[in-house]
Protein backbone atom coordinates (compact mmCIF):
# COMPACT_ATOMS: atom_id res chain seq x y z
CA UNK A 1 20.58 -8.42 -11.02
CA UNK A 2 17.33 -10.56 -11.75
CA UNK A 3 14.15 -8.87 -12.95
CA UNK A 4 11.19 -9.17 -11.22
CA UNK A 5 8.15 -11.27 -11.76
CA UNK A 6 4.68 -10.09 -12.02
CA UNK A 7 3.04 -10.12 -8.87
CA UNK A 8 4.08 -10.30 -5.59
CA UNK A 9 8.36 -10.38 -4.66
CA UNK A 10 10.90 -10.57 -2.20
CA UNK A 11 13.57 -8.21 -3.41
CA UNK A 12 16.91 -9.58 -2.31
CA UNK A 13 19.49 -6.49 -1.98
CA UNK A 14 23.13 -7.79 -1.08
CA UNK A 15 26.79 -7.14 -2.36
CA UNK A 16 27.66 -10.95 -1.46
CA UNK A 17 26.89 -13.22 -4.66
CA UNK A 18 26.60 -16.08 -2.47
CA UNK A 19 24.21 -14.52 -0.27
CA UNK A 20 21.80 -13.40 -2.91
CA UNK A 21 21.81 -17.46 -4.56
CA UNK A 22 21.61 -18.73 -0.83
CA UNK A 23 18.17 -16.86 -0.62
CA UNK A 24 17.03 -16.66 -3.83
CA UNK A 25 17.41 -20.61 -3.74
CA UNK A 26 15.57 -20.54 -0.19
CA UNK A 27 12.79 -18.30 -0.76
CA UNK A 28 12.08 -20.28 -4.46
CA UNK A 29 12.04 -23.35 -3.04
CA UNK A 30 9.08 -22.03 -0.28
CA UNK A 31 7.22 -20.65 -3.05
CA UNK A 32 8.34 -16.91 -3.27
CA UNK A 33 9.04 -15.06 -6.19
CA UNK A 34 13.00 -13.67 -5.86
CA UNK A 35 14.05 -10.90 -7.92
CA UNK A 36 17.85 -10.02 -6.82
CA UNK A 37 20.22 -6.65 -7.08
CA UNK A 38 23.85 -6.21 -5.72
CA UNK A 39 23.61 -2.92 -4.20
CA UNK A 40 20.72 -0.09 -3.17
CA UNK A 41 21.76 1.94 -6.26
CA UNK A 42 21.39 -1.04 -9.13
CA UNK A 43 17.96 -1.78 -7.57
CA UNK A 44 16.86 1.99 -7.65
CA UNK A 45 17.70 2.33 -10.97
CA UNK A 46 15.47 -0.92 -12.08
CA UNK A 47 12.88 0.18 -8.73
CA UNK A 48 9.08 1.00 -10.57
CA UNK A 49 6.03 2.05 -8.69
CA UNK A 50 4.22 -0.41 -9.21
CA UNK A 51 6.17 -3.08 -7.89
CA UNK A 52 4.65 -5.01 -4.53
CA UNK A 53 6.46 -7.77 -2.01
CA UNK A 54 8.80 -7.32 -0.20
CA UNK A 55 12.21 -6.27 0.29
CA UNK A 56 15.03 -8.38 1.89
CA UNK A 57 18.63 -5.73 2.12
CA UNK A 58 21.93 -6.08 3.71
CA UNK A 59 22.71 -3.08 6.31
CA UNK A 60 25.98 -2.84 4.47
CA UNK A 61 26.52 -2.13 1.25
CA UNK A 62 28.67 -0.59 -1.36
CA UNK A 63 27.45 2.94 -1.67
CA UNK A 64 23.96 3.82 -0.34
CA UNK A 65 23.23 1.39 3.11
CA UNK A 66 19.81 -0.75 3.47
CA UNK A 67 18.85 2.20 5.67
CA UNK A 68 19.50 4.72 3.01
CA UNK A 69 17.43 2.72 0.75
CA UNK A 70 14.62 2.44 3.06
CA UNK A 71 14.73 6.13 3.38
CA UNK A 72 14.99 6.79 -0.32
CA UNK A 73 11.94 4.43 -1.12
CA UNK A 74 10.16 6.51 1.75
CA UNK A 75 11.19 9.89 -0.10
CA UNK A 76 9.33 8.48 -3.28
CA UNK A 77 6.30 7.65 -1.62
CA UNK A 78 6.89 3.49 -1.72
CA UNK A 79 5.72 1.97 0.70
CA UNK A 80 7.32 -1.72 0.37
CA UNK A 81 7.90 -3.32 3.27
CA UNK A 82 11.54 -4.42 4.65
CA UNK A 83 13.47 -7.02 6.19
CA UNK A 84 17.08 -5.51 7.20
CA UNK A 85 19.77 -8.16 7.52
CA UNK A 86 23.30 -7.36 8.83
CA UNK A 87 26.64 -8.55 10.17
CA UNK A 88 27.30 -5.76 12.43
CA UNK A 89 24.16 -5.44 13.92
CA UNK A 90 23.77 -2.22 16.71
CA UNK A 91 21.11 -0.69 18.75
CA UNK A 92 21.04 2.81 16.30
CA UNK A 93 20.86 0.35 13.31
CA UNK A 94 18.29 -1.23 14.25
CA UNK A 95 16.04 1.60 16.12
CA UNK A 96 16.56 3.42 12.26
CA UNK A 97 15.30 0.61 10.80
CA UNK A 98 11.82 0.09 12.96
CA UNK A 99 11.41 4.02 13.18
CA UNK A 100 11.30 3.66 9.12
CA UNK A 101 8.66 0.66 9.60
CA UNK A 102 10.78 -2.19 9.24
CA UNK A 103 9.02 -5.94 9.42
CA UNK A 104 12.35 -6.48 11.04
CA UNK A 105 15.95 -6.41 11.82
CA UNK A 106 17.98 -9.78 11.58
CA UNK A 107 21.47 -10.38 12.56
CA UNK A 108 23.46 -13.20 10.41
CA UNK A 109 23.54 -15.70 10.81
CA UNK A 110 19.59 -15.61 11.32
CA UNK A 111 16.85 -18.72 11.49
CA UNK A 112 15.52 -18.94 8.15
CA UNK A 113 11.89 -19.23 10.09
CA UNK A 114 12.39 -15.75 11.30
CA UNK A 115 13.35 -14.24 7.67
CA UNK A 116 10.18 -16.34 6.19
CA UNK A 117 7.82 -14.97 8.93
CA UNK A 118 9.14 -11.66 8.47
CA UNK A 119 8.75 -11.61 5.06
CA UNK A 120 5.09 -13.52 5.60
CA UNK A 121 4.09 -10.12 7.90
CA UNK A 122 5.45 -7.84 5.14
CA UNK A 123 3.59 -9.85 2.59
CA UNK A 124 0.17 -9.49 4.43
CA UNK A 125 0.93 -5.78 4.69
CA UNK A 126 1.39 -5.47 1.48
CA UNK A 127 -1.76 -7.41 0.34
CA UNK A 128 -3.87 -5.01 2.91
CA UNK A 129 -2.18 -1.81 1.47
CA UNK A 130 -3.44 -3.08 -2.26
CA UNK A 131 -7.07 -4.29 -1.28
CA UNK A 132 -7.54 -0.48 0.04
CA UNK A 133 -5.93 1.11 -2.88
CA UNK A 134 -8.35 -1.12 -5.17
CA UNK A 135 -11.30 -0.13 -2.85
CA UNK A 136 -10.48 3.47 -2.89
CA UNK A 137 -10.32 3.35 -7.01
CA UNK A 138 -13.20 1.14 -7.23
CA UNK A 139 -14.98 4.38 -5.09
CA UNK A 140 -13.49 7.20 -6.99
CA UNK A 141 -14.88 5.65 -10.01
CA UNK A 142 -18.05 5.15 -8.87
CA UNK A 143 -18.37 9.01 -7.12
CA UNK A 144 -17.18 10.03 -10.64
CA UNK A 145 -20.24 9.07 -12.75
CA UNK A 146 -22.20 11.88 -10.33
CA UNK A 147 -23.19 14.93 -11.54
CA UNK A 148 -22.54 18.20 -9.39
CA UNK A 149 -26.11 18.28 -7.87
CA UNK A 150 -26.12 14.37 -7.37
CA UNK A 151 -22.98 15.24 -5.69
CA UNK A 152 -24.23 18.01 -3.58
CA UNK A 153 -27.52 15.80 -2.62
CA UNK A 154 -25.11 12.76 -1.35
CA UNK A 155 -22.59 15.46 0.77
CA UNK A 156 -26.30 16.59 2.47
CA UNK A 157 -27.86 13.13 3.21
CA UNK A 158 -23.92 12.04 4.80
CA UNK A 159 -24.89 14.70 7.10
CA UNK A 160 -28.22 13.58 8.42
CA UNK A 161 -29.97 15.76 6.35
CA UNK A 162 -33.85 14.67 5.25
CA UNK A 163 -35.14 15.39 1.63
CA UNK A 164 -36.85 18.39 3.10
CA UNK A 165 -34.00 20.31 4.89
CA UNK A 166 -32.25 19.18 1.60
CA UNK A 167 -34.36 20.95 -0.41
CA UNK A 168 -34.58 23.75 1.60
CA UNK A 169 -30.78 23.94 1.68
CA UNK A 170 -30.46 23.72 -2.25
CA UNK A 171 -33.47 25.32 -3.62
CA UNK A 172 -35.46 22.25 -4.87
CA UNK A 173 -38.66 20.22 -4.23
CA UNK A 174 -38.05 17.29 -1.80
CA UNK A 175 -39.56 15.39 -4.79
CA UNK A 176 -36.42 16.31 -7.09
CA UNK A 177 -34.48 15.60 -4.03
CA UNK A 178 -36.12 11.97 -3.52
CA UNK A 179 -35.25 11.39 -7.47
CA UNK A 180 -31.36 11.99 -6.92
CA UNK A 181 -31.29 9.99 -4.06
CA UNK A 182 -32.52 6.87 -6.02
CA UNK A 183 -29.82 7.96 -8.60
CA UNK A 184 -27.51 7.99 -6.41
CA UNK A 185 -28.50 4.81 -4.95
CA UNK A 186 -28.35 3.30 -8.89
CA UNK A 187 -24.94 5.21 -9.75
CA UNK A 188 -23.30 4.38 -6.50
CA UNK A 189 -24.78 0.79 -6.55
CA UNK A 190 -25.62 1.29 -2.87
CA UNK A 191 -27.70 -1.56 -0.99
CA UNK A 192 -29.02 0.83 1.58
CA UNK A 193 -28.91 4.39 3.32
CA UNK A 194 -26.08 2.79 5.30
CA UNK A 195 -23.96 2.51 2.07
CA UNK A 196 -25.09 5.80 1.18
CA UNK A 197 -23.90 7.45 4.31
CA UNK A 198 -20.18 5.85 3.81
CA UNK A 199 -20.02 6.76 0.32
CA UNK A 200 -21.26 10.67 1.28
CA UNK A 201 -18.75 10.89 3.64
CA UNK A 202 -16.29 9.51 1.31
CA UNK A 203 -16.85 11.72 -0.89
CA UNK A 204 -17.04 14.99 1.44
CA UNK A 205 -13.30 14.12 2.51
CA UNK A 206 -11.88 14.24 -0.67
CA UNK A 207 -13.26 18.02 -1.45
């Protein structure tokens, strides 16, 4: 087993020694970071959340399959995406494999172009899945510096609302209600109602 880099990997999972150096050697010299592991178990064991790339497993392997891994990763709520190589490719195999998302399912010997642009698709993926993560922490922070009436001012103006029906519906002078909304504005750094809208309804979904 190799440890993983920091950043982005491909995540070589095979029982055959010489497979693992074949790709490892490959995938280095075209710029990827390789971390390697013999079998599903030795890279659950070593497997943190925070890891992001790619993985690259054998169908067959001592103990737990590629599939089983797949499925396992699934169960704990990773969402790395996978390349499934075999030897004994079959239709079940591989319909398993793409119900479970795979980026594909590659029968040895395979064209090293069609590993590297599967691994290319699962890369993109992956950089997708982490922009929205970061944008979704970047607007829980921001919602979080509200107070509960700035909160309940934003959920009415993502609903249309104007600062009088807004006032109406919470008790208060339009005038108090024009004051949040340029807190809000402030707080939420918002460039316009438009912005204001999205975050509002951003932040009614997560109640």
């Amino acid at each position: 087993m190799s440890s993983p880099g920091r950043g982005f990997n491909v995540f070589i999972v095979d029982d055959d020694p010489a497979v693992r150096d074949s790709l490892a050697l490959m995938l280095g010299l075209l710029g990827y970071a390789t971390a390697a592991f013999e079998s599903a178990e030795a890279f659950l064991s070593a497997w943190r959340d925070d890891w992001v790339g790619c993985i690259v497993a054998d169908l067959r392997l001592p103990g737990k399959s590629g599939l089983d891994l797949q499925a396992e990763l699934r169960a704990r709520g990773s969402r790395l995406p996978f390349v499934i190589i075999t030897a004994h490719g079959d239709v079940p195999s591989a319909r398993a494999a793409f119900q479970s998302d795979a980026m594909d399912f590659l029968e040895k010997p395979f064209d090293e172009t069609d590993l590297c642009a599967a691994i290319e698709r699962g890369m993109q993926r992956e950089g997708r899945r982490i922009e929205s993560a970061q944008a979704g922490a970047d607007l829980e922070s921001r919602l979080a510096k509200l107070t509960a009436r700035e909160h309940e001012v934003l959920v009415l103006v993502g609903r249309g609302l104007h600062a009088k029906e807004i006032a109406a519906s919470l008790e208060i002078s339009p005038r108090t209600v024009e004051v949040h909304k340029s807190r809000l504005m402030v707080k939420l750094d918002a460039r316009n109602v438009a912005e204001l809208v999205r975050f509002a309804l951003a932040a009614e979904s997560r109640d």
